[in-house]
N, C-alpha and C. Protein backbone atom coordinates (compact mmCIF):
# COMPACT_ATOMS: atom_id res chain seq x y z
N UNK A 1 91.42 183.11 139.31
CA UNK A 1 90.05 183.43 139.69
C UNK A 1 89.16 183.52 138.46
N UNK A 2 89.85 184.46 137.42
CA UNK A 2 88.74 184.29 135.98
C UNK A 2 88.34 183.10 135.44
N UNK A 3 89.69 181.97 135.23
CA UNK A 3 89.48 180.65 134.85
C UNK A 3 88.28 180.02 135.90
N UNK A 4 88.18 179.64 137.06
CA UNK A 4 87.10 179.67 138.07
C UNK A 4 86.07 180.38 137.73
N UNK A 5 86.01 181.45 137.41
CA UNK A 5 84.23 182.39 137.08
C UNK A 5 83.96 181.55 135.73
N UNK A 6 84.74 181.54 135.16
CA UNK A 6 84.43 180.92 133.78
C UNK A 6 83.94 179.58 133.76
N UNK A 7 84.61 178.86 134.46
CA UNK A 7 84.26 176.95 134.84
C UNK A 7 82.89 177.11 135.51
N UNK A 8 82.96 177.39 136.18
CA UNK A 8 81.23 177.82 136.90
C UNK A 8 80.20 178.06 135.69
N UNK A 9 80.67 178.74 135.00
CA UNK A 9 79.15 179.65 134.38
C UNK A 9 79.49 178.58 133.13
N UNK A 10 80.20 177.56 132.89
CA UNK A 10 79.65 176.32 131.73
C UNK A 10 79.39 175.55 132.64
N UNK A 11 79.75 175.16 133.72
CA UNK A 11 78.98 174.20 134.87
C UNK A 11 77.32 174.24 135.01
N UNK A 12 77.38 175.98 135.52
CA UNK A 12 76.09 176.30 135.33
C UNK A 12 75.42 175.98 134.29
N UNK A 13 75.72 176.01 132.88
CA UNK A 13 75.11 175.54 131.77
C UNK A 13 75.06 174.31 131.38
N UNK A 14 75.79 173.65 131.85
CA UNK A 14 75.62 171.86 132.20
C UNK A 14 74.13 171.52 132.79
N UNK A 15 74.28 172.46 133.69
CA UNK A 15 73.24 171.73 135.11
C UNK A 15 71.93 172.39 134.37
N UNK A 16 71.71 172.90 133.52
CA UNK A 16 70.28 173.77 132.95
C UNK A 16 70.19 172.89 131.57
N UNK A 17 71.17 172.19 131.42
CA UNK A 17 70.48 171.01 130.59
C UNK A 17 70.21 169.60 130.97
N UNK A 18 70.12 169.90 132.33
CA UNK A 18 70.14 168.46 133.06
C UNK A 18 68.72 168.53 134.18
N UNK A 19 67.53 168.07 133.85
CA UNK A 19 66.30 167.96 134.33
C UNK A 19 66.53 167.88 136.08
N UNK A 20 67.95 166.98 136.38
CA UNK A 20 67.67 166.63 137.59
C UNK A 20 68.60 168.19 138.13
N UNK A 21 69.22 168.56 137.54
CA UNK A 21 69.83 169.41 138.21
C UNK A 21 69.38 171.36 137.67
N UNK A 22 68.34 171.76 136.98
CA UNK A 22 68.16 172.93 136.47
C UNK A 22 67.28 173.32 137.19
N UNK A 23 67.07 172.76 138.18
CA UNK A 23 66.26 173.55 139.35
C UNK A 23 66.73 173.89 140.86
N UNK A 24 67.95 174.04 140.46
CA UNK A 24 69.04 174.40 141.76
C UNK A 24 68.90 175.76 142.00
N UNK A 25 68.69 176.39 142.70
CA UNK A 25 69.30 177.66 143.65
C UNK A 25 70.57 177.77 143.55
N UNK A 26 70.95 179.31 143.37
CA UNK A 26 71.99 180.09 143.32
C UNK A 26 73.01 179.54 144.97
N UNK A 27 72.33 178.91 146.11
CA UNK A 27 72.32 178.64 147.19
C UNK A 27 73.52 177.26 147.57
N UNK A 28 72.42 176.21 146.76
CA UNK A 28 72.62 174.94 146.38
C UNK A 28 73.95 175.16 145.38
N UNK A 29 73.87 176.09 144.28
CA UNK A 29 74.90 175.56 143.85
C UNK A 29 76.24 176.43 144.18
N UNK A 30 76.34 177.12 145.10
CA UNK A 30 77.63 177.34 145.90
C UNK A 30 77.88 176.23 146.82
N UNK A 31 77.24 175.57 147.54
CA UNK A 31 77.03 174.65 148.61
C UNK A 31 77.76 173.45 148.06
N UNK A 32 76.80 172.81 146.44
CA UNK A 32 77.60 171.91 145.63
C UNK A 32 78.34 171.68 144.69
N UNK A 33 78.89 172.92 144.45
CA UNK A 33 79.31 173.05 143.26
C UNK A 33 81.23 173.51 144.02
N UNK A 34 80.75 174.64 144.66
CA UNK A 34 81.89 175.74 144.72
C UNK A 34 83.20 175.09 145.33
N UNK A 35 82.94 174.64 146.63
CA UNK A 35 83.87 174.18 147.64
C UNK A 35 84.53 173.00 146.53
N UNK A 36 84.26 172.27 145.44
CA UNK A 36 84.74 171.10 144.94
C UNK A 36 85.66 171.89 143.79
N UNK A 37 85.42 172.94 143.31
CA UNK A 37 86.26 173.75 142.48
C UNK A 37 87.77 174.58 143.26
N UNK A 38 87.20 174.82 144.44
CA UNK A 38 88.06 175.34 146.08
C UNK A 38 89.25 174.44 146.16
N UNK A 39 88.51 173.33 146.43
CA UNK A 39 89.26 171.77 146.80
C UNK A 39 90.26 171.08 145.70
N UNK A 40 90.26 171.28 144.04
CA UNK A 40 90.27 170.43 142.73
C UNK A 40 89.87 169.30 143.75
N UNK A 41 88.64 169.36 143.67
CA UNK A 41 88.29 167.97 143.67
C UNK A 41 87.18 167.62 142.75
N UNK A 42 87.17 168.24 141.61
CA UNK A 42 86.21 167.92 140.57
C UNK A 42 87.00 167.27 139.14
N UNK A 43 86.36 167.15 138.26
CA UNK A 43 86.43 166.68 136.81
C UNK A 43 85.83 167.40 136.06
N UNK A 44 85.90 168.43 134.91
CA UNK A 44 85.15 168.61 133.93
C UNK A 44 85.25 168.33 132.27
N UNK A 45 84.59 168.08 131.70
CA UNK A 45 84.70 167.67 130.64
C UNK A 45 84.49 168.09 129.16
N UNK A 46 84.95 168.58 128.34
CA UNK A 46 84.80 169.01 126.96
C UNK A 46 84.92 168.33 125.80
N UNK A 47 84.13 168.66 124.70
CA UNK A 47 84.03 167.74 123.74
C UNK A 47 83.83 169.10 122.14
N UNK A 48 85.45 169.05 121.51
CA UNK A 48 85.01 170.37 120.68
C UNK A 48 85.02 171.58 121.18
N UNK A 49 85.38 171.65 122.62
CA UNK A 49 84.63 172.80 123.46
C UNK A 49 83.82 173.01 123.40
N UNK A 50 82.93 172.15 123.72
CA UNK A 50 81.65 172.33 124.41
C UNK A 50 81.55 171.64 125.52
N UNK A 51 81.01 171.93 127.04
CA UNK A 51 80.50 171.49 127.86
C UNK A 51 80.18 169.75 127.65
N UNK A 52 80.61 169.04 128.09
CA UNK A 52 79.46 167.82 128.14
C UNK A 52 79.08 167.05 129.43
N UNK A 53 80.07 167.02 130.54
CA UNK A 53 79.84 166.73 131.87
C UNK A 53 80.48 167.29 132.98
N UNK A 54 80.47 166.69 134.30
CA UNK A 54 81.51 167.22 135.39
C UNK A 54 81.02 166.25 136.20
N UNK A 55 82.14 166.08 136.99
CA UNK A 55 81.88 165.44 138.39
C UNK A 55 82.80 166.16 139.06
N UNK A 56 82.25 165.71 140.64
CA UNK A 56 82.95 166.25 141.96
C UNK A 56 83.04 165.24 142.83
N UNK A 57 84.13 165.24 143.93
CA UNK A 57 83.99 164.23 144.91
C UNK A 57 84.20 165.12 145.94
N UNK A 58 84.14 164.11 147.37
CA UNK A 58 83.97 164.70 148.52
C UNK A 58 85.01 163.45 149.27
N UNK A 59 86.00 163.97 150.31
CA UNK A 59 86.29 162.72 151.37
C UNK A 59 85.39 162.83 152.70
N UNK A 60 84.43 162.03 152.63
CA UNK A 60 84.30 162.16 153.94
C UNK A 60 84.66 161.67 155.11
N UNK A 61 84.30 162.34 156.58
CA UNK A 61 84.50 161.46 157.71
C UNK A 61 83.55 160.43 157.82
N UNK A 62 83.78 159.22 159.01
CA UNK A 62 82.54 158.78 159.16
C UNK A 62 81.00 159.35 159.77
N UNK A 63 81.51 160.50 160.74
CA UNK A 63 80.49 161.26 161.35
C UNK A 63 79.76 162.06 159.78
N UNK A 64 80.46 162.71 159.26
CA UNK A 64 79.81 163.70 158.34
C UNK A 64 79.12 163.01 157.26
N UNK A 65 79.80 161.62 156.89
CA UNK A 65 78.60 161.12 156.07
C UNK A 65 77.39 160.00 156.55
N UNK A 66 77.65 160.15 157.45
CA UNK A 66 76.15 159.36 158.71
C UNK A 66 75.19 160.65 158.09
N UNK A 67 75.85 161.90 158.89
CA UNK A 67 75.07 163.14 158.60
C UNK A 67 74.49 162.91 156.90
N UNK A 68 75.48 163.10 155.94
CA UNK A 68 75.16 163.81 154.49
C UNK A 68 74.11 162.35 154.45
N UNK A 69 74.16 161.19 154.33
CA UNK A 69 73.55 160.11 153.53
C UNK A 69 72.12 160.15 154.19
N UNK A 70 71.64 161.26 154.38
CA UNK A 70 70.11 160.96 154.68
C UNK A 70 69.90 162.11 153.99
N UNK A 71 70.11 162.84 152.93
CA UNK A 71 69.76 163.46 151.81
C UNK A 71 69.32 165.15 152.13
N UNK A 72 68.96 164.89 153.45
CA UNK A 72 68.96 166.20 153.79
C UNK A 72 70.26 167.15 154.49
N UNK A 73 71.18 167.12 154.18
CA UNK A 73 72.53 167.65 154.60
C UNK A 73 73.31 168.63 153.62
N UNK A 74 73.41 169.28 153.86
CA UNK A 74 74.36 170.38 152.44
C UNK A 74 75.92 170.15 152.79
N UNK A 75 77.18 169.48 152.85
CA UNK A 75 78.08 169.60 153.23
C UNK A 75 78.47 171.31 153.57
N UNK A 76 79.55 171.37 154.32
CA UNK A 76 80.33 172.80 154.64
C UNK A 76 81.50 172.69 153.99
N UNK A 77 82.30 173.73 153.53
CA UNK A 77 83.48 173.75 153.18
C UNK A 77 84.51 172.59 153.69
N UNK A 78 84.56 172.79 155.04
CA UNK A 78 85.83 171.85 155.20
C UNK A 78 85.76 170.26 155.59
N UNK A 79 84.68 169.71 155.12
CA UNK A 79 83.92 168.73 155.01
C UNK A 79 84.17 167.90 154.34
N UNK A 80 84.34 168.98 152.90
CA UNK A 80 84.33 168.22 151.83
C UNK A 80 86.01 167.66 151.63
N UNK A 81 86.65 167.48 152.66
CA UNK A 81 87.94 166.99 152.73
C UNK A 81 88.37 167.09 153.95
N UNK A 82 87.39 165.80 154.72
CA UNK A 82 87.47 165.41 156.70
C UNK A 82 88.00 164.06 156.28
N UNK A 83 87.62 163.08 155.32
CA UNK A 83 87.86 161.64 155.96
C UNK A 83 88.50 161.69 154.58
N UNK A 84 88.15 159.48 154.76
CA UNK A 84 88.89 158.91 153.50
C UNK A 84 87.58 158.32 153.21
N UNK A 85 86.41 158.91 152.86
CA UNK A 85 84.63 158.36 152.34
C UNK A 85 84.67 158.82 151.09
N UNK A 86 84.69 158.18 149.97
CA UNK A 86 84.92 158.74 149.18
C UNK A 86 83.22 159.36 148.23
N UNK A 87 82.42 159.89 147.90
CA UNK A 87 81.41 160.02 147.51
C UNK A 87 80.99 161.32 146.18
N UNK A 88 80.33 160.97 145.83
CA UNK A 88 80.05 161.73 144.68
C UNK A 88 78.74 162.64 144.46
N UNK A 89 79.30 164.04 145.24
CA UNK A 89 78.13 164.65 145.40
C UNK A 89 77.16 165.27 143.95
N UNK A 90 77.88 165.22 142.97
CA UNK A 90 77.15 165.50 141.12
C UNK A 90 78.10 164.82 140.75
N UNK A 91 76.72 164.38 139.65
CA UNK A 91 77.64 164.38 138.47
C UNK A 91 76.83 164.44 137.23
N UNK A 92 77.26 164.74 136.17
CA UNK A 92 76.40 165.95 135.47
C UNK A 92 76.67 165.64 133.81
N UNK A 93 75.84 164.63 133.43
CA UNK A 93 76.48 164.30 131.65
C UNK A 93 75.02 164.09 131.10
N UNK A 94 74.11 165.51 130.50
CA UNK A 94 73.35 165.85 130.44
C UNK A 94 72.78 165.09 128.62
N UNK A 95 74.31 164.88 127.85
CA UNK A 95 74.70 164.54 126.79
C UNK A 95 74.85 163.20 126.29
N UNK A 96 74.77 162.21 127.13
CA UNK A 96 75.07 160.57 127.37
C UNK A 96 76.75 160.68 127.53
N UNK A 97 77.50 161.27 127.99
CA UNK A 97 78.90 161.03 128.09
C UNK A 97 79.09 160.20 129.23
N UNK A 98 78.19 159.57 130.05
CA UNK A 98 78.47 159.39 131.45
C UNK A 98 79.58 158.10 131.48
N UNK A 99 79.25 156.97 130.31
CA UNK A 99 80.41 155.98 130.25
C UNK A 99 81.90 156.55 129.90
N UNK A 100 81.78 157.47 129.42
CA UNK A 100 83.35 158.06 129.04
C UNK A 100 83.53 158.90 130.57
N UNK A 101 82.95 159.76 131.05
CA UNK A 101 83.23 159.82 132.40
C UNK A 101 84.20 158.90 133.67
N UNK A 102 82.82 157.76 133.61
CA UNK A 102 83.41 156.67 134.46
C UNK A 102 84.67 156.11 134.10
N UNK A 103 84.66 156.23 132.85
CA UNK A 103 86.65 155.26 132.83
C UNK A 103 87.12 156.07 132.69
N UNK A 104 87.04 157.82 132.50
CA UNK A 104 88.47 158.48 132.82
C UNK A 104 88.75 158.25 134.72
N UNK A 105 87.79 158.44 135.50
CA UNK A 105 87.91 158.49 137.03
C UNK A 105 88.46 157.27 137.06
N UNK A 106 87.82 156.29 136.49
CA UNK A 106 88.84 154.85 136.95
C UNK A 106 89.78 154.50 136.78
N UNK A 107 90.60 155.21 135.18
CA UNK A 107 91.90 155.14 134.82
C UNK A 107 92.60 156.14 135.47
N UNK A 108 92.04 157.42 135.31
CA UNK A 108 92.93 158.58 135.84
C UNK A 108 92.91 158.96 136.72
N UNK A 109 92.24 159.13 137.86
CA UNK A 109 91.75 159.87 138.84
C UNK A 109 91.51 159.00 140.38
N UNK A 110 91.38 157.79 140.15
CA UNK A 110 91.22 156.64 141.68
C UNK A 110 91.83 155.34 141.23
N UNK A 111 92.36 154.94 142.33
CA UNK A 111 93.22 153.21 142.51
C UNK A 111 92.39 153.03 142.33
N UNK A 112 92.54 151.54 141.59
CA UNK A 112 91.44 150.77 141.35
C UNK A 112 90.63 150.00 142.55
N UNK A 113 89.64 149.61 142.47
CA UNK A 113 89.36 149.05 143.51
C UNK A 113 88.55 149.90 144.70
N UNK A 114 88.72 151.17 144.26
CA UNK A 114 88.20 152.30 145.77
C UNK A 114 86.45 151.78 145.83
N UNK A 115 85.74 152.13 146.82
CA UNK A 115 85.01 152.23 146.69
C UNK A 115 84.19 153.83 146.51
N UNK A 116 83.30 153.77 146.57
CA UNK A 116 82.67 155.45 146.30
C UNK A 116 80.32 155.32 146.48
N UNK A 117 80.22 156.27 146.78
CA UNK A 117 79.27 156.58 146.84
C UNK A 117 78.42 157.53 146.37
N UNK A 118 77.04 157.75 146.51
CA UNK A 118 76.75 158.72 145.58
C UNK A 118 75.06 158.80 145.95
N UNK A 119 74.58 159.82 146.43
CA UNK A 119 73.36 159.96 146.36
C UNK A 119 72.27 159.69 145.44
N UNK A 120 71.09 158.93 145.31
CA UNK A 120 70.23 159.00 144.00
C UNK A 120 68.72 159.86 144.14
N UNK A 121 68.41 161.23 143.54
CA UNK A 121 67.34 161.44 144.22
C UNK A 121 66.56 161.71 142.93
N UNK A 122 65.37 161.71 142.96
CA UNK A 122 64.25 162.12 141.93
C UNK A 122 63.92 164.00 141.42
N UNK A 123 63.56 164.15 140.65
CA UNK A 123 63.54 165.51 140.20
C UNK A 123 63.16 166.19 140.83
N UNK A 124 62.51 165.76 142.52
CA UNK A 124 62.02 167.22 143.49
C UNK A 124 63.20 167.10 144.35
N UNK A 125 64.60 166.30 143.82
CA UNK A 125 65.39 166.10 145.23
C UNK A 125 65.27 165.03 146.05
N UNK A 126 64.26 164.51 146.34
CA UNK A 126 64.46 163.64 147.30
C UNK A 126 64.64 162.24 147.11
N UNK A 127 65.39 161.90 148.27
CA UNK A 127 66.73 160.60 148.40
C UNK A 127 65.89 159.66 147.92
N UNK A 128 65.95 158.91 146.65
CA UNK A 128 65.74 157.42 146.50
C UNK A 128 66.14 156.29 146.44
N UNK A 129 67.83 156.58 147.06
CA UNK A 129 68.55 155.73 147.29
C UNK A 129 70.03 156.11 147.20
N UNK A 130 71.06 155.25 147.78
CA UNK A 130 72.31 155.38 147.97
C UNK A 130 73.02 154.54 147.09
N UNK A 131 74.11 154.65 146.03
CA UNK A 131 74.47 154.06 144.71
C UNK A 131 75.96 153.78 145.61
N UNK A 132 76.15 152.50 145.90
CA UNK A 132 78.19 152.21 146.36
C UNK A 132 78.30 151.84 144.83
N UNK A 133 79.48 152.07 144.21
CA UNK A 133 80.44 151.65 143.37
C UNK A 133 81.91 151.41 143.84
N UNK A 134 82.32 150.54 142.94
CA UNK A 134 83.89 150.22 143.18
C UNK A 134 84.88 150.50 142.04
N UNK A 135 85.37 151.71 141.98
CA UNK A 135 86.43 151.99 140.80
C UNK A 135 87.30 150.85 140.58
C-alpha cells in the first residue's frame, strides 16, 4: 500500500508538469489514474530517479468502449478489465521520453502487432480525435 501512495504522488507530479494533464481533479484522477495501479495495468518510468513518464491501459468490452470513445465517459473499476479493446487511457512524458516509452510497450509489454487506442483531447479536455496504433 505505501509503495502505491508513493507511485501516485510522483504520478501526481508527472501530470503537474504536463499542460494537458495539471488541471485534473482529485476526482478524475482516482477515476484515471487509480483503478490502472489496482489492475498493474500501468507502466511507469524513471530516469536517475526522477519521474519522466507513465502509461496505463484499459481492456475493453465492445459495449464499454462504444460508451468511453465519445470522450465523455469516466470508466468504472471493473471496466477497466471487461474485454480484449485494448486502449490507452494516459499517457504522460511531460519530458520528451515518449519514443522510449513506445518501444518499451512494444518490446516488453504487447505482441506485436496488437492494435490499441487512445483518446486525443485539447487542454479543456475535449475529444479531438481517436489515435488507433498497432504495437
Amino acid at each position: 500500500m505505501q509503495q502505491r501512495l508513493q507511485l501516485l504522488g510522483s504520478i501526481t507530479w508527472l501530470m503537474m508538469q504536463s499542460p494537458l494533464h495539471r488541471s485534473y481533479t482529485l476526482a478524475e484522477l482516482e477515476a484515471r489514474i487509480l483503478p490502472s495501479l489496482m489492475h498493474d495495468q500501468f507502466r511507469y518510468y524513471q530516469v536517475g530517479g526522477q519521474p519522466v513518464g507513465f502509461l496505463n491501459w484499459a481492456w475493453l468490452s465492445e459495449e464499454v468502449e462504444a460508451t468511453y470513445q465519445t470522450g465523455e465517459y469516466q470508466l468504472l473499476f471493473p471496466e477497466w478489465k471487461c474485454g480484449d479493446r485494448l486502449w490507452y487511457p494516459e499517457f504522460i512524458a511531460p519530458f520528451g521520453h515518449a519514443r522510449h516509452i513506445v518501444k518499451d510497450i512494444r518490446k516488453n509489454i504487447f505482441t506485436k502487432g496488437t492494435p490499441a487506442k487512445a483518446l486525443r483531447v485539447d487542454a479543456d479536455g475535449n475529444l479531438r480525435s481517436i489515435a488507433k496504433y498497432t504495437l
